[in-house]
N, C-alpha and C. Protein backbone atom coordinates (compact mmCIF):
# COMPACT_ATOMS: atom_id res chain seq x y z
N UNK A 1 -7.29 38.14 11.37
CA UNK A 1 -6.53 37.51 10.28
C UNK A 1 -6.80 36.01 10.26
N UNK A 2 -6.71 35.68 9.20
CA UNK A 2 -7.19 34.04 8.91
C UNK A 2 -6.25 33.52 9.23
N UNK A 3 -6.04 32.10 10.01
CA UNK A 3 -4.98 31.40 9.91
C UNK A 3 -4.44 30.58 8.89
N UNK A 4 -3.45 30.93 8.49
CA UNK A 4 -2.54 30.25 7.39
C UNK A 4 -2.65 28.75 7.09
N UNK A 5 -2.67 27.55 6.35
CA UNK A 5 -2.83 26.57 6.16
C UNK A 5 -2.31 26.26 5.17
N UNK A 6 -1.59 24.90 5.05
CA UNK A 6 -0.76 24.38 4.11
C UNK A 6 -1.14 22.97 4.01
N UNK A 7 -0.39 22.67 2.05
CA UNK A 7 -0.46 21.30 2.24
C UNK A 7 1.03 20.65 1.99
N UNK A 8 1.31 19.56 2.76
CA UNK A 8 2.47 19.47 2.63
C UNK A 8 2.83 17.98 1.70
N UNK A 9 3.49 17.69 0.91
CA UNK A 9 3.70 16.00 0.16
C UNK A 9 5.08 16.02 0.37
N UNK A 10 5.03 14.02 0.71
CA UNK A 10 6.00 13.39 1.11
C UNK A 10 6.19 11.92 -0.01
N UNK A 11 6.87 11.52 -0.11
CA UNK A 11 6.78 10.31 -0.75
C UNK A 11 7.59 8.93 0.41
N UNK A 12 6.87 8.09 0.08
CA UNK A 12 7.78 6.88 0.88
C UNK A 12 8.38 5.36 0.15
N UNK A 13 8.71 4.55 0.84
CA UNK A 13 9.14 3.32 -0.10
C UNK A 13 8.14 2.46 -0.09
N UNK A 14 6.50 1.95 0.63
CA UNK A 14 5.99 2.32 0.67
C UNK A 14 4.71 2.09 1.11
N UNK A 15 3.61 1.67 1.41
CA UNK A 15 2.02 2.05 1.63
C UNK A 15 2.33 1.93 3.47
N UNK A 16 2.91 0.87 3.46
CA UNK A 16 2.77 0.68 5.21
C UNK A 16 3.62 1.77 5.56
N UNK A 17 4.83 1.85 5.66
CA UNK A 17 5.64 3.47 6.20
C UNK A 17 4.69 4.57 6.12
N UNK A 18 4.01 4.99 4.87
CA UNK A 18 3.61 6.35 4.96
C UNK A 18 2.20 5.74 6.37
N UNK A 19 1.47 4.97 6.08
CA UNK A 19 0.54 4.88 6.58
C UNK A 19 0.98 4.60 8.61
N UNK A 20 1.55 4.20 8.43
CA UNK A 20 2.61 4.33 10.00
C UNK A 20 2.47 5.74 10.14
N UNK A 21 3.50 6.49 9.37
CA UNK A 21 4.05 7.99 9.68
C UNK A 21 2.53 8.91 9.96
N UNK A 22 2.07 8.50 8.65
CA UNK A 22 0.84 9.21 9.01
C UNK A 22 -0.09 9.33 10.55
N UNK A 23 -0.73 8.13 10.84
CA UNK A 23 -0.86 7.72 12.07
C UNK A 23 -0.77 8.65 12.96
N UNK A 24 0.82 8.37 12.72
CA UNK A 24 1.52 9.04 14.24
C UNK A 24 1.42 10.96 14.48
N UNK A 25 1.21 11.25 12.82
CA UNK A 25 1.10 12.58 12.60
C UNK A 25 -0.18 12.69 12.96
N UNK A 26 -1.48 12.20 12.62
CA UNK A 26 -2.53 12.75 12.87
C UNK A 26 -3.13 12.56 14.24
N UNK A 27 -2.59 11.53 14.57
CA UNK A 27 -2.52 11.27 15.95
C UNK A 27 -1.73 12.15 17.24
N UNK A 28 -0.87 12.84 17.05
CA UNK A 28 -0.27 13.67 17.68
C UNK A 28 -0.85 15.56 17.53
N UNK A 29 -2.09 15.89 16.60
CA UNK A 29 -2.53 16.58 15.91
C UNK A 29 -1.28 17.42 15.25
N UNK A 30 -0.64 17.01 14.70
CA UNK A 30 0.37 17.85 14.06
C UNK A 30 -0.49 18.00 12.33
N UNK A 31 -1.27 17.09 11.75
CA UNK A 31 -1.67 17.12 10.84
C UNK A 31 -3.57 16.92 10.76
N UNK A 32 -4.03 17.45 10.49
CA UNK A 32 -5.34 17.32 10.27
C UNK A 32 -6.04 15.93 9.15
N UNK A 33 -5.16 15.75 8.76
CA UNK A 33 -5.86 14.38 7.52
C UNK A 33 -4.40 14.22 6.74
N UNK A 34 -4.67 13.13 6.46
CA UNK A 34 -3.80 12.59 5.14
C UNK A 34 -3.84 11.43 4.37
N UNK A 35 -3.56 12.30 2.95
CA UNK A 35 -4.32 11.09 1.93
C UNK A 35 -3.00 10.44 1.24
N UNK A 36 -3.29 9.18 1.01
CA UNK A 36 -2.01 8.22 0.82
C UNK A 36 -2.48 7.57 -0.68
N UNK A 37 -1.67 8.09 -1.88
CA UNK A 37 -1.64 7.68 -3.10
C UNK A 37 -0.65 6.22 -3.14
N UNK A 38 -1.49 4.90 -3.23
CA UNK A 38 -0.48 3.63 -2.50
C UNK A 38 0.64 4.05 -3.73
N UNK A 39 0.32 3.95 -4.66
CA UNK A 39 1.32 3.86 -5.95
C UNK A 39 1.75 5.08 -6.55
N UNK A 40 2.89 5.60 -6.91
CA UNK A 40 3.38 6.67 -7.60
C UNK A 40 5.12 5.74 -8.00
N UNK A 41 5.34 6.55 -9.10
CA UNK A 41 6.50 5.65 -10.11
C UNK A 41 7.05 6.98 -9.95
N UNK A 42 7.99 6.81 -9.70
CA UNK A 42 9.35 8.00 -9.09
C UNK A 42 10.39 7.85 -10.39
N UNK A 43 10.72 9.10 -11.06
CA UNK A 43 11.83 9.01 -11.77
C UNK A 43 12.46 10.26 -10.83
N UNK A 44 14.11 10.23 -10.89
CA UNK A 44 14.91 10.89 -10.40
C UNK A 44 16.15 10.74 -9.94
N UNK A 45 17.08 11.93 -10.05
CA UNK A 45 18.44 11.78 -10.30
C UNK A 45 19.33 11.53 -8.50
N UNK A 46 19.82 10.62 -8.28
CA UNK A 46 20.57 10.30 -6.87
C UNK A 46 21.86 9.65 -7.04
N UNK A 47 22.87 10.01 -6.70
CA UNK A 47 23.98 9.31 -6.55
C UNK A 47 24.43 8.91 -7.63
N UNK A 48 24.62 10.52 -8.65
CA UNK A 48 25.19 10.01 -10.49
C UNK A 48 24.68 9.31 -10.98
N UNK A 49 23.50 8.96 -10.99
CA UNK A 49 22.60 8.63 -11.97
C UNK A 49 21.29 8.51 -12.05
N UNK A 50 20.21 8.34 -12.77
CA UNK A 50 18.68 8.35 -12.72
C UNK A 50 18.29 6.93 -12.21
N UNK A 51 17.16 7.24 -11.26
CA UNK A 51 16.65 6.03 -10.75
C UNK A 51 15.39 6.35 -11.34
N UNK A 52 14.63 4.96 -11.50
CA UNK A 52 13.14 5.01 -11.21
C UNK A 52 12.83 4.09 -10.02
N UNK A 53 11.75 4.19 -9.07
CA UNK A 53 11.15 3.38 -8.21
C UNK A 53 9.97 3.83 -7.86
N UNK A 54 8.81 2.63 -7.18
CA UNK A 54 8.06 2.81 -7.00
C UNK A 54 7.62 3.14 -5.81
N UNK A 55 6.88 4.42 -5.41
CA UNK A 55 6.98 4.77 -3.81
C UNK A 55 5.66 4.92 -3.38
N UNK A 56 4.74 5.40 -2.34
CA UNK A 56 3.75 6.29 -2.13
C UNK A 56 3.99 7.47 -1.68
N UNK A 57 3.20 8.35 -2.46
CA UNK A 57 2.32 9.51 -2.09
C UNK A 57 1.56 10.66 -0.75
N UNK A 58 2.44 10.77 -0.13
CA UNK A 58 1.11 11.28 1.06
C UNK A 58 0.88 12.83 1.20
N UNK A 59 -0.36 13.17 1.24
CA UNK A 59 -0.81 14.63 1.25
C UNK A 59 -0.65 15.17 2.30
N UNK A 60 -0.25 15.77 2.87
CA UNK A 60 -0.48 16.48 4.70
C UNK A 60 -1.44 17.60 4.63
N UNK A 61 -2.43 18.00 5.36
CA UNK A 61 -3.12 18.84 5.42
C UNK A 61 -2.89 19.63 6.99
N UNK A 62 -2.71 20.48 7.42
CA UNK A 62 -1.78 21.36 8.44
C UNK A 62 -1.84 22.57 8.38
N UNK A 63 -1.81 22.93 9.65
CA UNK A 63 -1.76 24.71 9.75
C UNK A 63 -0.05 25.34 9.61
N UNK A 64 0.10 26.05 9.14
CA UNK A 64 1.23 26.52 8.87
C UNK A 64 2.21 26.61 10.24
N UNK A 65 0.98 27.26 11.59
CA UNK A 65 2.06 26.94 12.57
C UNK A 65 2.10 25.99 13.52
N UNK A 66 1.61 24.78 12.55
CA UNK A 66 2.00 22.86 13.04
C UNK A 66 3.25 23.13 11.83
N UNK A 67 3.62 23.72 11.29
CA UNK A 67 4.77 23.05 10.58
C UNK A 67 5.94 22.71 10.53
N UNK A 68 6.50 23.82 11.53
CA UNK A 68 7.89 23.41 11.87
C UNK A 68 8.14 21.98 12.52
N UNK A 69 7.31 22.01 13.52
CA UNK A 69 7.31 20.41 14.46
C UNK A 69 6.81 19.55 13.37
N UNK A 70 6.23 19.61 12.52
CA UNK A 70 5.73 18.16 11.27
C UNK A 70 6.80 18.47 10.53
N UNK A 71 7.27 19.22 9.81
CA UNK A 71 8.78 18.70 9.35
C UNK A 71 9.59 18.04 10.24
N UNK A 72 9.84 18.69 11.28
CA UNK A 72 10.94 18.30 12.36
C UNK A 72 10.45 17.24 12.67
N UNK A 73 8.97 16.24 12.95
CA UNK A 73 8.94 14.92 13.38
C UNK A 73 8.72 14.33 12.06
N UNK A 74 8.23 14.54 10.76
CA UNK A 74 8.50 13.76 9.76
C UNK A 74 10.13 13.46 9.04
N UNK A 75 10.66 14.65 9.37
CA UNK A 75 12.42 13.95 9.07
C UNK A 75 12.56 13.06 10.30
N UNK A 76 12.46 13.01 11.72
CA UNK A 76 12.82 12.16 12.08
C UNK A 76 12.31 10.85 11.84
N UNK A 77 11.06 10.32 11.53
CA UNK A 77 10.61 9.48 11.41
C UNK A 77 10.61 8.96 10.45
N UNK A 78 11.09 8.96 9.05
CA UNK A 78 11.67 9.42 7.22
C UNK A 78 12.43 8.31 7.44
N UNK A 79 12.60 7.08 6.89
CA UNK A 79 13.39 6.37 6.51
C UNK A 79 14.29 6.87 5.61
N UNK A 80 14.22 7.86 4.49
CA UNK A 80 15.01 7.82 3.55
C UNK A 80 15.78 8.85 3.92
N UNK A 81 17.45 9.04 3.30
CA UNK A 81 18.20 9.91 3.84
C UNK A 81 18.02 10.94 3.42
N UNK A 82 17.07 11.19 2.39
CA UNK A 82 16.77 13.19 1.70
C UNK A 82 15.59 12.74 1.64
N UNK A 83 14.33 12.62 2.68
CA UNK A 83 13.03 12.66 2.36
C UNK A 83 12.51 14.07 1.81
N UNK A 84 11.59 13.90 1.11
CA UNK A 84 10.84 14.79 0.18
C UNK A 84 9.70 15.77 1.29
N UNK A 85 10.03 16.60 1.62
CA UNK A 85 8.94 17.11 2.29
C UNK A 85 8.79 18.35 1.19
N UNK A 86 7.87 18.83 1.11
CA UNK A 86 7.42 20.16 0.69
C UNK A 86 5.93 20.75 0.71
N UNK A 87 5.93 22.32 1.40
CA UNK A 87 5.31 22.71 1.48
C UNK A 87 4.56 23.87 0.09
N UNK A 88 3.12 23.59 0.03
CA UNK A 88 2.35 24.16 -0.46
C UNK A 88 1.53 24.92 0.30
N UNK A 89 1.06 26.49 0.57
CA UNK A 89 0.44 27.40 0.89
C UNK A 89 -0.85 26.99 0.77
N UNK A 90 -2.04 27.48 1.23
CA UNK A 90 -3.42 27.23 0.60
C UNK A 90 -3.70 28.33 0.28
N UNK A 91 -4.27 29.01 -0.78
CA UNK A 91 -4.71 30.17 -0.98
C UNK A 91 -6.43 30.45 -0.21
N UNK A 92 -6.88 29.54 -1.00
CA UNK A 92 -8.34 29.41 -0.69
C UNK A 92 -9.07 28.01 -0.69
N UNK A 93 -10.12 28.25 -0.61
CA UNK A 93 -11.22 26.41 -0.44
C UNK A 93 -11.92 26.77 0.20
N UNK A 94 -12.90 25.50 0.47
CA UNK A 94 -13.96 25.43 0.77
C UNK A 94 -14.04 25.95 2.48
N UNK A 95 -14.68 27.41 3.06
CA UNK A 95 -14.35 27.33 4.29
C UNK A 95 -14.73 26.41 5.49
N UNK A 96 -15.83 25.40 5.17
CA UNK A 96 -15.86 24.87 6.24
C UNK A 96 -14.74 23.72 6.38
N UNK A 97 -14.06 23.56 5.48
CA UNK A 97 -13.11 22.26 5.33
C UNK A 97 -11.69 22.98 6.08
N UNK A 98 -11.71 24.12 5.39
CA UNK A 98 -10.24 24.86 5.97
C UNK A 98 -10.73 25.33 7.78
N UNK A 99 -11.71 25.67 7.94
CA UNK A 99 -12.00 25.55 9.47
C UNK A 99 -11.56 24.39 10.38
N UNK A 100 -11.89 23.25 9.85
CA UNK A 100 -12.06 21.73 9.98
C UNK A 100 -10.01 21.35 10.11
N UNK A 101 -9.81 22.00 9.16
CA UNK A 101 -8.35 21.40 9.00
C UNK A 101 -7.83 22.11 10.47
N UNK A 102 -7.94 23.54 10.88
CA UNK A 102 -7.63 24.52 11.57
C UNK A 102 -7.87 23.59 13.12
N UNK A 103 -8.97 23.27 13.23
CA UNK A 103 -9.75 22.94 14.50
C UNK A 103 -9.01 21.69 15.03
N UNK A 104 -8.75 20.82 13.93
CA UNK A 104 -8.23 19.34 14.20
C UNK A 104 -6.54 19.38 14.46
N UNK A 105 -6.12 20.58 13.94
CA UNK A 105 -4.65 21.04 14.23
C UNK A 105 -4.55 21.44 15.80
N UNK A 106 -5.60 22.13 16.09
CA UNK A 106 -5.63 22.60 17.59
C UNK A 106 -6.23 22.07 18.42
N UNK A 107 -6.65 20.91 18.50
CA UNK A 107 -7.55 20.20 19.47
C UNK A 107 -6.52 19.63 20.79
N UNK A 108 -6.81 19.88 21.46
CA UNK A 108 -5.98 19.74 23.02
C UNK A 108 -5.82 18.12 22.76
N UNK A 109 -4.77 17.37 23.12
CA UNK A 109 -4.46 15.71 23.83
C UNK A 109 -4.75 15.47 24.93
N UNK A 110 -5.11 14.65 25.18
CA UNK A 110 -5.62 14.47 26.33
C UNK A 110 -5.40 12.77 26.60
């Protein structure tokens, strides 16, 4: 059976935090890569009424079973009090890339 792989997006307040968080994620192999959109314009409803602000973007690329611990260390590390995590499935892609994502998820620390 193939191993499962996901992508996960987060948003932050912004370029340096995500790029911190990130770091620490790919660095810990909990995440295989991540791509950081500096700019995204956030509309959305918080605390009775609509905000807009400007945040970044970040992609997580991850094996499904890095995910519990990358949620569980991206809420802790989440400045904001309802960070945005959500997961997307991968259906399919390119296999040497989804190998690649797989391999860099499991690579021993040392």
């Amino acid at each position: 059976m193939k191993e499962q792989l996901a992508i996960a997006l987060s948003t932050f307040p912004d370029v340096e935090t995500a790029r911190k968080i990130a770091r620490e994620l790919v660095d810990s192999a909990l995440v295989a890569c991540v791509n950081i959109i500096p700019e995204v314009e956030s509309i959305y409803y918080w605390k009775e009424k609509v905000e807009t602000s400007a945040e970044s973007l970040a992609i997580f690329k991850l094996t499904a079973a890095c995910y519990a611990e990358f949620e569980s260390r991206l809420r802790a590390l989440h400045p904001y009090d309802v960070p945005e995590v959500v997961r997307l499935n991968i259906a399919g892609g390119s296999a040497d890339y989804l190998r690649w994502i797989g391999e860099s998820c499991s690579r021993s620390l040392t």
